[in-house]
Protein backbone atom coordinates (compact mmCIF):
# COMPACT_ATOMS: atom_id res chain seq x y z
CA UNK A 1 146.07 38.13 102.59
CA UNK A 2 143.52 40.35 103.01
CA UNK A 3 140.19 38.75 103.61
CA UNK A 4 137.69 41.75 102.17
CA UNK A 5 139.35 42.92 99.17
CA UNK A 6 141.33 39.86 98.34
CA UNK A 7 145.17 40.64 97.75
CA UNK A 8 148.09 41.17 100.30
CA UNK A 9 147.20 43.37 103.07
CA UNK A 10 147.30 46.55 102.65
CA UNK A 11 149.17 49.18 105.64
CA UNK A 12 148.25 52.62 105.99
CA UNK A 13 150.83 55.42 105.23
CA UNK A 14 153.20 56.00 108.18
CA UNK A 15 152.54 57.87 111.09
CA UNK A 16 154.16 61.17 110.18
CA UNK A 17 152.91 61.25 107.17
CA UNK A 18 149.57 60.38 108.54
CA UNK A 19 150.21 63.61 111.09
CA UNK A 20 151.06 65.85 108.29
CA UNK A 21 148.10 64.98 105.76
CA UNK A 22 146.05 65.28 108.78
CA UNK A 23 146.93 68.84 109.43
CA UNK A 24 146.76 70.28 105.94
CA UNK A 25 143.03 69.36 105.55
CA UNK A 26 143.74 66.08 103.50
CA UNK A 27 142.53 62.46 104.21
CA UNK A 28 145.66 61.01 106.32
CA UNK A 29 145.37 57.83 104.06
CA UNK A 30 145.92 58.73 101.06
CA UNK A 31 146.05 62.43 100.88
CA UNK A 32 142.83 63.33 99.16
CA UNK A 33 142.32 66.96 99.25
CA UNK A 34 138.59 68.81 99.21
CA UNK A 35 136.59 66.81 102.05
CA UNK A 36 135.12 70.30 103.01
CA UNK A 37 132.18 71.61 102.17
CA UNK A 38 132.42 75.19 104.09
CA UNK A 39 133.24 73.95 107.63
CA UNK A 40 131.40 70.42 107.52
CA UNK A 41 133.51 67.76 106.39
CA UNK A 42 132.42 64.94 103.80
CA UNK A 43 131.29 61.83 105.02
CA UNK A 44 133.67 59.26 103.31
CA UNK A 45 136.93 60.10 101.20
CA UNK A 46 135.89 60.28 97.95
CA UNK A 47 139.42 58.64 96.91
CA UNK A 48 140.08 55.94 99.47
CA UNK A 49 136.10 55.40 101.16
CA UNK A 50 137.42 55.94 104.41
CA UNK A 51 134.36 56.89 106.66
CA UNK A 52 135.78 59.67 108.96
CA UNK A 53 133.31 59.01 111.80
CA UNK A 54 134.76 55.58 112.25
CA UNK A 55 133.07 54.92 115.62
CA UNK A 56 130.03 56.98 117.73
CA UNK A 57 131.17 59.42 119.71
CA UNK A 58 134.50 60.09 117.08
CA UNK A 59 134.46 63.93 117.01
CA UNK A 60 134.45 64.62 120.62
CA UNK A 61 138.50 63.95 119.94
CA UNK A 62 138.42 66.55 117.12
CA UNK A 63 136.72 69.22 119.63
CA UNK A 64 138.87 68.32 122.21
CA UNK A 65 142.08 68.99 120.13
CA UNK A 66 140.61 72.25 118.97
CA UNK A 67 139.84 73.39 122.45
CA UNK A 68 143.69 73.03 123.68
CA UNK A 69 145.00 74.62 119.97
CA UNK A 70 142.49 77.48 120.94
CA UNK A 71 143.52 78.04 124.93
CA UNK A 72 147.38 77.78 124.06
CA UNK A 73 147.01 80.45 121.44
CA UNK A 74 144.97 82.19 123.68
CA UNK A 75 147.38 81.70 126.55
CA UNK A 76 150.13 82.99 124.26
CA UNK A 77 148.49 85.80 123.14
CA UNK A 78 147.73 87.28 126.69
CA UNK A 79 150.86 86.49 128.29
CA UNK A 80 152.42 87.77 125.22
CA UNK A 81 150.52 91.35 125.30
CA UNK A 82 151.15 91.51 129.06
CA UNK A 83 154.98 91.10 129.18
CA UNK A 84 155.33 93.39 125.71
CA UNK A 85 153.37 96.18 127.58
CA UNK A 86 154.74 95.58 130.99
CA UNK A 87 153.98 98.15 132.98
CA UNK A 88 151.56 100.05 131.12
CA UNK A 89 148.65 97.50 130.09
CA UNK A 90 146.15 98.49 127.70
CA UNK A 91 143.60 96.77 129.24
CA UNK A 92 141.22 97.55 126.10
CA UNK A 93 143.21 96.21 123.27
CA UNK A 94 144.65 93.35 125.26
CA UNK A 95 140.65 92.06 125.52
CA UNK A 96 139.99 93.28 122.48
CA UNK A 97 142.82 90.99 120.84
CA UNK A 98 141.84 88.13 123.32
CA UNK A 99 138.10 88.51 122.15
CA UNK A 100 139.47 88.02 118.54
CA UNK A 101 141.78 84.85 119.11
CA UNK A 102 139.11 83.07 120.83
CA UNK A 103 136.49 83.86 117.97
CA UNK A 104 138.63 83.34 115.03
CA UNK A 105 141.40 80.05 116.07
CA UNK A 106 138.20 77.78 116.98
CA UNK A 107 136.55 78.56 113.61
CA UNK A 108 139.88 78.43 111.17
CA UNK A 109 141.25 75.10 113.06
CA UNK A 110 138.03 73.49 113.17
CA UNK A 111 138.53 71.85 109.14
CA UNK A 112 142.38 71.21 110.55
CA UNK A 113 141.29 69.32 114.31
CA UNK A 114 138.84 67.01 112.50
CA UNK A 115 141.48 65.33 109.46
CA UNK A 116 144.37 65.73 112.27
CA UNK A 117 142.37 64.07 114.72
CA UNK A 118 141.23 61.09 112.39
CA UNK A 119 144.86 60.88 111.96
CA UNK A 120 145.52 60.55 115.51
CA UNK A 121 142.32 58.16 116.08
CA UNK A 122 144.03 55.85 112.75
CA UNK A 123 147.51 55.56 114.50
CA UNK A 124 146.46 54.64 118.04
CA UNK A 125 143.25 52.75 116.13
CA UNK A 126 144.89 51.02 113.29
CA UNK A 127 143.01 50.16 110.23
CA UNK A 128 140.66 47.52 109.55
CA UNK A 129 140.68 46.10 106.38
CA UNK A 130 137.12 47.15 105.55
CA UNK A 131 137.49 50.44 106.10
CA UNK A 132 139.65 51.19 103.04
CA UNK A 133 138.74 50.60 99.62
CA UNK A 134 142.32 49.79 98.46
CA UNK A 135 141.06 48.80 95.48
CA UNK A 136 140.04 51.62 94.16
CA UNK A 137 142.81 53.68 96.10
CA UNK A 138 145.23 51.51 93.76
CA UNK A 139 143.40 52.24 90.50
CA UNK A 140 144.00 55.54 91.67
CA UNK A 141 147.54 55.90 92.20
CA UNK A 142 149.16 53.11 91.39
CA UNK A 143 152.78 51.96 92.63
CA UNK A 144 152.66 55.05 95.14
CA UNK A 145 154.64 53.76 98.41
CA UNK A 146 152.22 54.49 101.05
CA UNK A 147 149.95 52.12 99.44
CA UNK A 148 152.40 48.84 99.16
CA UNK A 149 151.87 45.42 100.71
CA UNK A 150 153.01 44.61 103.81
CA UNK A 151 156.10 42.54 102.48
CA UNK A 152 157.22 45.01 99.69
CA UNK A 153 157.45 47.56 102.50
CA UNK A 154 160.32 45.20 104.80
CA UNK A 155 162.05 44.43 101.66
CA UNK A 156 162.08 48.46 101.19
CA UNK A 157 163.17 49.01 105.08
CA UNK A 158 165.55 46.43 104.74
CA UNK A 159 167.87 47.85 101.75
């Protein structure tokens, strides 16, 4: 039962599909689409209520992830242009390019690395039943599967 919105508890989607929402700029509960506004993302889900920023300190995740996206690509990129132009290295266009990866991947992931990481921070954080408004998230969509009670999901698993 759950004891905020009355009802069965309520799960979140699975992990994968968490992952994917989460990297296609959607809310990784219930796929809500347009939390953007230019690069800053909305507060809550205007679907579901979930409050992205679920603790203090939630983004430095979301930076984090961003970094390591940005240095592999970078890392690729340079190793890349070195072994294409082995011996001959245009020193130039090889910075040049470099320049342009490190300017342009942190920018463009930075929407992705904030709804991936609150994906991340949901699946080794699980959700708390006030976080979720699964009321309204069932007025929304109902009978869609990543929104079913806990015991309609085993009976699913089990056939």
């Amino acid at each position: 039962m759950d004891p905020v919105n009355g009802g069965p508890a309520r799960t979140a989607p699975s992990k994968t599909r968490m992952f994917a929402r989460g990297a296609t700029r959607a809310c990784p509960v219930c796929g809500q689409r347009k939390l953007f506004r230019g690069l800053a993302i909305l507060p809550d889900c205007p679907r579901c209520g979930l409050h992205f920023e679920r603790i203090e300190g939630h983004w430095i995740g979301s930076v984090g992830l961003n970094t390591i996206v940005t240095f592999g690509l970078l890392a690729i990129t340079v190793v890349g242009g070195l072994v294409a132009t082995f011996p001959d290295f245009p020193v130039g266009r090889l910075t040049a390019l470099a320049v342009a990866v490190s300017v342009i991947v942190p920018i463009a992931f930075h929407p992705s690395s904030r709804t991936l990481w609150t994906a991340i921070d949901i699946a080794m954080r699980p959700l708390e039943a006030h976080e979720v408004d699964w009321k309204k998230l069932e007025d929304s969509q109902p009978n869609a599967p990543e929104h079913q009670t806990e015991p309609e999901r085993q009976t699913e698993d089990q056939q």
